[in-house]
N, C-alpha and C. Protein backbone atom coordinates (compact mmCIF):
# COMPACT_ATOMS: atom_id res chain seq x y z
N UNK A 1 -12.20 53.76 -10.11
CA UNK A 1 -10.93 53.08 -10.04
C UNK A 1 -10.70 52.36 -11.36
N UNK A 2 -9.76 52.03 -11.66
CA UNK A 2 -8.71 51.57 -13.05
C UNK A 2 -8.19 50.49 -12.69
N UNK A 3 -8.67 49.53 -13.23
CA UNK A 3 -7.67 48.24 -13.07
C UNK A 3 -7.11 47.90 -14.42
N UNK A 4 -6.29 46.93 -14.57
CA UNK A 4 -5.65 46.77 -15.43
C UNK A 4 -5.50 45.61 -15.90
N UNK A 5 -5.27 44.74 -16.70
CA UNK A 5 -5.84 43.49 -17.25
C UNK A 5 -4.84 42.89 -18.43
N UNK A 6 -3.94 41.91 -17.59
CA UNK A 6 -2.73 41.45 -18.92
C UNK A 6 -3.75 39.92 -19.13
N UNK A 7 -3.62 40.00 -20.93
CA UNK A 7 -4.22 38.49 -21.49
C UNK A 7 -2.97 38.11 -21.51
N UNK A 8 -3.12 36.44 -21.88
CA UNK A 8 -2.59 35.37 -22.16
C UNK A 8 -1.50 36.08 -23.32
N UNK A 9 -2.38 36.57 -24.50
CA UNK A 9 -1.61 37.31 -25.60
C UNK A 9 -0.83 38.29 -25.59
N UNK A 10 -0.62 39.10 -24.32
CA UNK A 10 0.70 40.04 -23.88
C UNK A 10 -0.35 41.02 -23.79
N UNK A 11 -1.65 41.69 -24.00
CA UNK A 11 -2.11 42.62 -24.24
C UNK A 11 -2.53 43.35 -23.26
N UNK A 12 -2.81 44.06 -22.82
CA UNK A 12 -3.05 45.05 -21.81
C UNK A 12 -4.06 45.82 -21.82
N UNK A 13 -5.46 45.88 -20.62
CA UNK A 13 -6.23 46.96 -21.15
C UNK A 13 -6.85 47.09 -19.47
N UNK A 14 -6.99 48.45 -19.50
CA UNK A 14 -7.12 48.96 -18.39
C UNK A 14 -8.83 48.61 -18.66
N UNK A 15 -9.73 48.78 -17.61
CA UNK A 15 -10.72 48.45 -17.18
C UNK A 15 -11.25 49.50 -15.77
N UNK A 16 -12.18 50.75 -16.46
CA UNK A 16 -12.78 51.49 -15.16
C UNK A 16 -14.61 50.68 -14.40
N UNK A 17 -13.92 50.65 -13.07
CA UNK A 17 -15.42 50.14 -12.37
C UNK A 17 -15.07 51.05 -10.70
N UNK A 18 -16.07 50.34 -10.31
CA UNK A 18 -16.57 50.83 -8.87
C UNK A 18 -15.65 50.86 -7.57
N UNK A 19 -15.31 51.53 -7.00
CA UNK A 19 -13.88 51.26 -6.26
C UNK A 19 -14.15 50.12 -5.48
N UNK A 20 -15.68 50.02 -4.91
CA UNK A 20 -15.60 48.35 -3.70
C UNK A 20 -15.09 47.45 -4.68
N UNK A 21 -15.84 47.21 -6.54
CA UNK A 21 -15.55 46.06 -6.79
C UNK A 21 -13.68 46.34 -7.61
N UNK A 22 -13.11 47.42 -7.27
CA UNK A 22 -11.49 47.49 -7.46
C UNK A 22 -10.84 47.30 -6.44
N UNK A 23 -11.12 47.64 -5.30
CA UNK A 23 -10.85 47.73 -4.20
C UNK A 23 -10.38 45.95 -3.87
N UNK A 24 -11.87 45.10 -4.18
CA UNK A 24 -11.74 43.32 -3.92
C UNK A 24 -10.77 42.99 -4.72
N UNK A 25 -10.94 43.41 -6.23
CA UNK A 25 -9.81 42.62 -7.45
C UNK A 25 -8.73 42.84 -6.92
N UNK A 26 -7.94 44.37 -6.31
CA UNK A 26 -6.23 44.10 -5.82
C UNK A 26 -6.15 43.34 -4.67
N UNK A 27 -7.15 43.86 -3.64
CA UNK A 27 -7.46 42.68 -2.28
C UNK A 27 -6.76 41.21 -2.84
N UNK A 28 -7.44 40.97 -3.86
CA UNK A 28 -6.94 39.38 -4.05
C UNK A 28 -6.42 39.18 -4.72
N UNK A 29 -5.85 40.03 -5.36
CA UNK A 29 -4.92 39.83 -5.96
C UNK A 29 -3.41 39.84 -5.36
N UNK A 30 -3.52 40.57 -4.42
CA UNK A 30 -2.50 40.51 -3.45
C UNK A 30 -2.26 39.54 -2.22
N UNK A 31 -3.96 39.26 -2.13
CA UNK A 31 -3.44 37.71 -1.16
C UNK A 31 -3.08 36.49 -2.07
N UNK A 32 -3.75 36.34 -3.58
CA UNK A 32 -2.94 35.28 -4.28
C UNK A 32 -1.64 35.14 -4.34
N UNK A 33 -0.87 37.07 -4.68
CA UNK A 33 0.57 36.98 -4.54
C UNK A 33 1.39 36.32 -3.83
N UNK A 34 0.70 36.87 -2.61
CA UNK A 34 1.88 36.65 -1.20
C UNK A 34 1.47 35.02 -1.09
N UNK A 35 0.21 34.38 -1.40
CA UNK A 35 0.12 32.50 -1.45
C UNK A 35 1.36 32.25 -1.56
N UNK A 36 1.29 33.18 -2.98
CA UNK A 36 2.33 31.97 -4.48
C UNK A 36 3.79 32.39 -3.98
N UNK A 37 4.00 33.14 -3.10
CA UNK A 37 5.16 33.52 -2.63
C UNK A 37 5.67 33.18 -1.84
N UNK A 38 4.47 32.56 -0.49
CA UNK A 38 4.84 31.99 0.63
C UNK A 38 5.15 30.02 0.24
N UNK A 39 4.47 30.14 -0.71
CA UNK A 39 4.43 28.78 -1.44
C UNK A 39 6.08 28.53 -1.79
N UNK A 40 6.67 29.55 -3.44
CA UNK A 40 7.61 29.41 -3.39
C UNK A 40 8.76 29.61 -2.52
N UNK A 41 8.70 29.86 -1.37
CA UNK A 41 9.60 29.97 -0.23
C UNK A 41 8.90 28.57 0.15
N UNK A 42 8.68 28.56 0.85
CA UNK A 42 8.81 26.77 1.39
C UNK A 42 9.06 25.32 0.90
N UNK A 43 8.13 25.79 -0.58
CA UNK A 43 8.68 24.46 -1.16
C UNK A 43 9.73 24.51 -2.33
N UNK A 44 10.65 25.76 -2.08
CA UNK A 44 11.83 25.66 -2.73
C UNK A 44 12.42 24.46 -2.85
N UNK A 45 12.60 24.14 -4.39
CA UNK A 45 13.77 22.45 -5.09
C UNK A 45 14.62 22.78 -5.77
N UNK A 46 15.61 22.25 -5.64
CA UNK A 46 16.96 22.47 -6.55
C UNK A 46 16.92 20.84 -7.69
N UNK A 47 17.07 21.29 -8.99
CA UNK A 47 16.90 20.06 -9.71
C UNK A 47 18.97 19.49 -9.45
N UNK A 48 19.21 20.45 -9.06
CA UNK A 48 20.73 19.63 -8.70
C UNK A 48 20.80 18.88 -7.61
N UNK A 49 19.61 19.31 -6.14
CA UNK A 49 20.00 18.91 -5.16
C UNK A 49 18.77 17.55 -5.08
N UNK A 50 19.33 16.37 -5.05
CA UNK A 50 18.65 15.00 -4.97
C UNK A 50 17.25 15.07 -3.62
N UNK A 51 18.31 15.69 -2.77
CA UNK A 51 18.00 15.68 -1.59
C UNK A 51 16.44 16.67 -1.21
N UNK A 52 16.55 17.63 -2.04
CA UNK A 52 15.38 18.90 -2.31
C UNK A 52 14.08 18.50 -1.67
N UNK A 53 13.14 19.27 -1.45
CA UNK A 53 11.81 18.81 -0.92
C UNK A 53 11.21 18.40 -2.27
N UNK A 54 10.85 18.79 -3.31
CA UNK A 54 10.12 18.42 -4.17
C UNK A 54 10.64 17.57 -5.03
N UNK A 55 12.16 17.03 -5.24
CA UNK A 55 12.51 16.01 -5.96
C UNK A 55 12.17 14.83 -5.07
N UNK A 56 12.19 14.46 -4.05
CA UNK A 56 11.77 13.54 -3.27
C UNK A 56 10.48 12.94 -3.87
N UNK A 57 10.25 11.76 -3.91
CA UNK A 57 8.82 11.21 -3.81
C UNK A 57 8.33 10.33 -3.19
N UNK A 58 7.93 11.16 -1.88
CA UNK A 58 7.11 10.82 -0.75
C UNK A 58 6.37 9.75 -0.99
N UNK A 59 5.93 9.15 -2.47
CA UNK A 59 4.59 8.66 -2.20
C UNK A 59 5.31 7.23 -3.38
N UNK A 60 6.12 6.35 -3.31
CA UNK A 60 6.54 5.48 -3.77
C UNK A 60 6.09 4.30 -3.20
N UNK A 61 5.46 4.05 -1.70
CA UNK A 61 4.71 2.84 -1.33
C UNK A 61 3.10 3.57 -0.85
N UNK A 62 2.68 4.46 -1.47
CA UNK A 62 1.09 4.70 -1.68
C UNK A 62 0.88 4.82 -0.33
N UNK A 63 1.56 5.51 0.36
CA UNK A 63 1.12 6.14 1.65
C UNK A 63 0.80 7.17 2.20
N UNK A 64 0.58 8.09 1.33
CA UNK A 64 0.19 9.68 1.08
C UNK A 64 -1.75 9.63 1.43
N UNK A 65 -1.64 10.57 2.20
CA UNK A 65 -3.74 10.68 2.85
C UNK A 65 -4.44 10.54 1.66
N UNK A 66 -4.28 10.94 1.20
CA UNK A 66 -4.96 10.72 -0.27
C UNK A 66 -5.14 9.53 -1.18
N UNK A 67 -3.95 8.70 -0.92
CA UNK A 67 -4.08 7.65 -1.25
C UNK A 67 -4.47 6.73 -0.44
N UNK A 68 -4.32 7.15 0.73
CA UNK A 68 -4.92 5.87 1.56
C UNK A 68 -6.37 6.31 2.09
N UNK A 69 -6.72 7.15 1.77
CA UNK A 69 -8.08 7.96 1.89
C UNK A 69 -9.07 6.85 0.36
N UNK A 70 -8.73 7.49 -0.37
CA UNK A 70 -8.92 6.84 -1.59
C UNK A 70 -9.32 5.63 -1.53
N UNK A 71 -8.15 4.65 -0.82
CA UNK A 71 -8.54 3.18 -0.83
C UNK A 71 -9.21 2.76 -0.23
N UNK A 72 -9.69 3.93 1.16
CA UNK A 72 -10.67 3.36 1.74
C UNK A 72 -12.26 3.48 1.14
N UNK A 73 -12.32 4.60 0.32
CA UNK A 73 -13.32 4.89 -0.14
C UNK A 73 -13.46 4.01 -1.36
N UNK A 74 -14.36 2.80 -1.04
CA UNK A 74 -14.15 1.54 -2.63
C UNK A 74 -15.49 1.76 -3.23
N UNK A 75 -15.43 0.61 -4.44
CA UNK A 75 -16.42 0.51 -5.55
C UNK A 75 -16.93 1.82 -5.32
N UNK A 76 -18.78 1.20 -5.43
CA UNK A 76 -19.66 2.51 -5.57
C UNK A 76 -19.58 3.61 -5.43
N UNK A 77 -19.03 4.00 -3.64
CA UNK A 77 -19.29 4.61 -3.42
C UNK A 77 -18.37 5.87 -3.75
N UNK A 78 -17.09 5.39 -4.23
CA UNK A 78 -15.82 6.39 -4.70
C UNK A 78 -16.48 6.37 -5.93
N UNK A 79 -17.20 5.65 -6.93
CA UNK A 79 -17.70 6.04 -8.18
C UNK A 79 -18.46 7.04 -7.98
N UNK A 80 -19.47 7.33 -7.16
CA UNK A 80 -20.69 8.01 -6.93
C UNK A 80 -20.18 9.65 -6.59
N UNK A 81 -19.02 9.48 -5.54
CA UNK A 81 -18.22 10.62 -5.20
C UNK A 81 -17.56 11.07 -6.36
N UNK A 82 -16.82 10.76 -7.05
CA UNK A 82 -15.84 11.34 -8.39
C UNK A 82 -17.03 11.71 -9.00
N UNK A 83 -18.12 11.11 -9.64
CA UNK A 83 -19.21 11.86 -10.56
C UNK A 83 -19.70 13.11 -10.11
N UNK A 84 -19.67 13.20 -8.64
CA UNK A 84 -20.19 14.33 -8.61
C UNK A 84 -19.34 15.66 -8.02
N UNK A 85 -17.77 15.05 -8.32
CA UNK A 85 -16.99 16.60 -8.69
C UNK A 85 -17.20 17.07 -10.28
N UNK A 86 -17.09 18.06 -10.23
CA UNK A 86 -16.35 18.77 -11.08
C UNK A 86 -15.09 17.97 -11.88
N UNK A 87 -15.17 18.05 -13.64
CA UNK A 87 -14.03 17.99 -14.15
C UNK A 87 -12.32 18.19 -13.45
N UNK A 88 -12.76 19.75 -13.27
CA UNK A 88 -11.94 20.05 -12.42
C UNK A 88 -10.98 19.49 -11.17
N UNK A 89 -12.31 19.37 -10.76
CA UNK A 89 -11.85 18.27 -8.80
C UNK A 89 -11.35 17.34 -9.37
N UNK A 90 -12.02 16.49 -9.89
CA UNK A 90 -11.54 15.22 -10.43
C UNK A 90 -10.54 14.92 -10.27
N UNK A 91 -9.79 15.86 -11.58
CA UNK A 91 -8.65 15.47 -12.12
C UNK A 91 -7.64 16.09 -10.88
N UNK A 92 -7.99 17.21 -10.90
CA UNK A 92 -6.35 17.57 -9.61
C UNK A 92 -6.65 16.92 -8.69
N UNK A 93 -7.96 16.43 -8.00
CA UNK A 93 -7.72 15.52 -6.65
C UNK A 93 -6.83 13.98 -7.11
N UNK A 94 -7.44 13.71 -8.18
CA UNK A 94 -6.39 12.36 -8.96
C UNK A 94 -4.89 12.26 -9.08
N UNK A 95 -4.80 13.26 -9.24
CA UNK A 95 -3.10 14.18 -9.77
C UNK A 95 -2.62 13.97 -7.92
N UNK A 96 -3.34 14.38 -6.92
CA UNK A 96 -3.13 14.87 -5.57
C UNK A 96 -2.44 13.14 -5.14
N UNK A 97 -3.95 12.82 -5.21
CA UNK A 97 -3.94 11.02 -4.97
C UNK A 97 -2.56 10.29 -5.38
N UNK A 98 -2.24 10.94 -6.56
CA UNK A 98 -1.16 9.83 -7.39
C UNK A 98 0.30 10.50 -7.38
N UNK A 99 0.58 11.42 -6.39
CA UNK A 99 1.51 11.86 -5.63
C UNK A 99 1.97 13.20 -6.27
N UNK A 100 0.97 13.99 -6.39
CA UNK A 100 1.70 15.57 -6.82
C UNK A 100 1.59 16.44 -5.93
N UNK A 101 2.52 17.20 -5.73
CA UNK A 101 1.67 18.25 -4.37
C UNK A 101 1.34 19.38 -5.45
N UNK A 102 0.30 20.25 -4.55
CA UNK A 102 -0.32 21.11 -5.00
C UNK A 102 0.16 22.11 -5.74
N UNK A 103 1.55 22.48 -5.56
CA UNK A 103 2.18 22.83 -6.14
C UNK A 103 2.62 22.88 -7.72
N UNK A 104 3.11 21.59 -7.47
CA UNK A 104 3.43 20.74 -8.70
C UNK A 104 1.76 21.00 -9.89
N UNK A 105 1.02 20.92 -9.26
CA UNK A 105 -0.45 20.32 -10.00
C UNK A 105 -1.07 21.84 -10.45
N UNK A 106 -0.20 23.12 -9.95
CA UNK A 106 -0.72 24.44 -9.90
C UNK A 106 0.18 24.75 -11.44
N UNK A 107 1.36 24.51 -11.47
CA UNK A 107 2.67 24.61 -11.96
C UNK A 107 2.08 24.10 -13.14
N UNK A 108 1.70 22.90 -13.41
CA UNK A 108 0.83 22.03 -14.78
C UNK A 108 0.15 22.48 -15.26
N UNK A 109 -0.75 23.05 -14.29
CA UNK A 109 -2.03 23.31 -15.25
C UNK A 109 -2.18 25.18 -15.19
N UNK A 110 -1.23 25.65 -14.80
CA UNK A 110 -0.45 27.17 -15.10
C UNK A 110 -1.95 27.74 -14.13
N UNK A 111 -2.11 27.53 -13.12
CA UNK A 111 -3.04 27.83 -12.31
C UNK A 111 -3.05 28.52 -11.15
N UNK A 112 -3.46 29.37 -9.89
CA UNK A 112 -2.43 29.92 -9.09
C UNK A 112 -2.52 28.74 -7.82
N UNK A 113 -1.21 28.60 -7.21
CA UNK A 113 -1.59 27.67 -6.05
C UNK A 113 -3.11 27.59 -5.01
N UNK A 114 -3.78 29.21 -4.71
CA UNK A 114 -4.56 28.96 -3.44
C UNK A 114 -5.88 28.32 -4.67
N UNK A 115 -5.97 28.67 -5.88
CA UNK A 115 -6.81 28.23 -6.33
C UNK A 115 -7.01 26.67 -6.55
N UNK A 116 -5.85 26.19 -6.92
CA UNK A 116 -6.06 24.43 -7.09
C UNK A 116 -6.08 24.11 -5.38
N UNK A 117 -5.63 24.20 -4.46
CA UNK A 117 -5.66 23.97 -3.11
C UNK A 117 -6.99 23.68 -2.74
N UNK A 118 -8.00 25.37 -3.01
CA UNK A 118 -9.35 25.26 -3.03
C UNK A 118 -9.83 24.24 -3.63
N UNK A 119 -9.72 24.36 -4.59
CA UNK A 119 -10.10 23.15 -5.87
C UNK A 119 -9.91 21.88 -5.29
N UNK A 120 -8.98 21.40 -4.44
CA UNK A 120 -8.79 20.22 -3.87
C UNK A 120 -9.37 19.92 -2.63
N UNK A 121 -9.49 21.08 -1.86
CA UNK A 121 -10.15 20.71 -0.50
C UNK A 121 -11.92 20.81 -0.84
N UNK A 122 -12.56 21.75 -1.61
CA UNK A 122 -13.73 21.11 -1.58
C UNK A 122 -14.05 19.87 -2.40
N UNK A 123 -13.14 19.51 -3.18
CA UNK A 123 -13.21 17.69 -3.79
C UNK A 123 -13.18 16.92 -2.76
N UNK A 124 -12.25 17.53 -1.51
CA UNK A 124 -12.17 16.41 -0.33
C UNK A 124 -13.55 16.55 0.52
N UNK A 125 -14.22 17.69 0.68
CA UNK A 125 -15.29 17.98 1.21
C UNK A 125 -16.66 16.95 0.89
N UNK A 126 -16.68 17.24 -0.47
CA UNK A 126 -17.64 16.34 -1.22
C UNK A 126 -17.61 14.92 -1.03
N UNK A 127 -16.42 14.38 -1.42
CA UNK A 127 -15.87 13.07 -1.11
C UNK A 127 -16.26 12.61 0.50
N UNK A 128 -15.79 13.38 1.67
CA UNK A 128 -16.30 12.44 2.89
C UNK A 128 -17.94 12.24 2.68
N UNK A 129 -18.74 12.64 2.22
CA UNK A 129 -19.60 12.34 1.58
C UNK A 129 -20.20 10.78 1.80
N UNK A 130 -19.28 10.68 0.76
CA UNK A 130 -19.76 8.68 -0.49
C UNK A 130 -18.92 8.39 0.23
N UNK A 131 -18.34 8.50 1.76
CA UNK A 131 -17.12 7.27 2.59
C UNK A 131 -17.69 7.45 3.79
């Protein structure tokens, strides 16, 4: 099997391997699709419409799980938890905390949604942890 492979730089290069491991790469590549698809269908925003789901910000008196997750988790033991994510976790669970949805935080860091999602729920995993 032939897969095919666009870089960052526009370039294109096909790639022959084993059909199980071609077979997985479109597999998921096609459930990332339909994520980022089911994603942009729901959390469709209009920057005209005030009213939009994603112009809204839900999280203006710090009442978002995350933030109130967060506050419960104090000193040490939220120090002890953040050290032992990942760069990664870190920062998008921080981004999560300080009112972005996953979306938004996928969109930033040009990432695909189910991947930062992941990225966020095992940060939350780790975290009940040190709370």
């Amino acid at each position: 099997m032939r897969i095919s492979y666009k870089f960052a730089d526009g370039t294109k290069k096909d790639v022959a391997m084993e059909d199980e491991y071609g077979t997985f790469i479109v597999d998921s590549r096609k459930k990332e699709h339909a994520g980022n698809e089911r994603e942009r269908y729901h959390a469709a925003f209009s920057i005209d419409d005030p009213d939009s789901y994603e112009s809204q910000n839900f999280c203006d008196n710090g009442s978002n799980p995350e933030t109130i997750y967060l506050r419960k988790c104090e000193g040490e033991s939220l120090s002890r938890g953040l050290r032992t994510l990942t760069e990664t976790q870190r920062r998008r669970l921080l981004k999560l905390a300080s009112g972005k949805s996953i979306a938004a935080i996928a969109r930033e860091e040009g990432a695909a949604f189910n991947t930062v999602k992941e990225s966020i729920n095992q940060a939350r995993k780790i975290m009940k942890n040190f709370c």
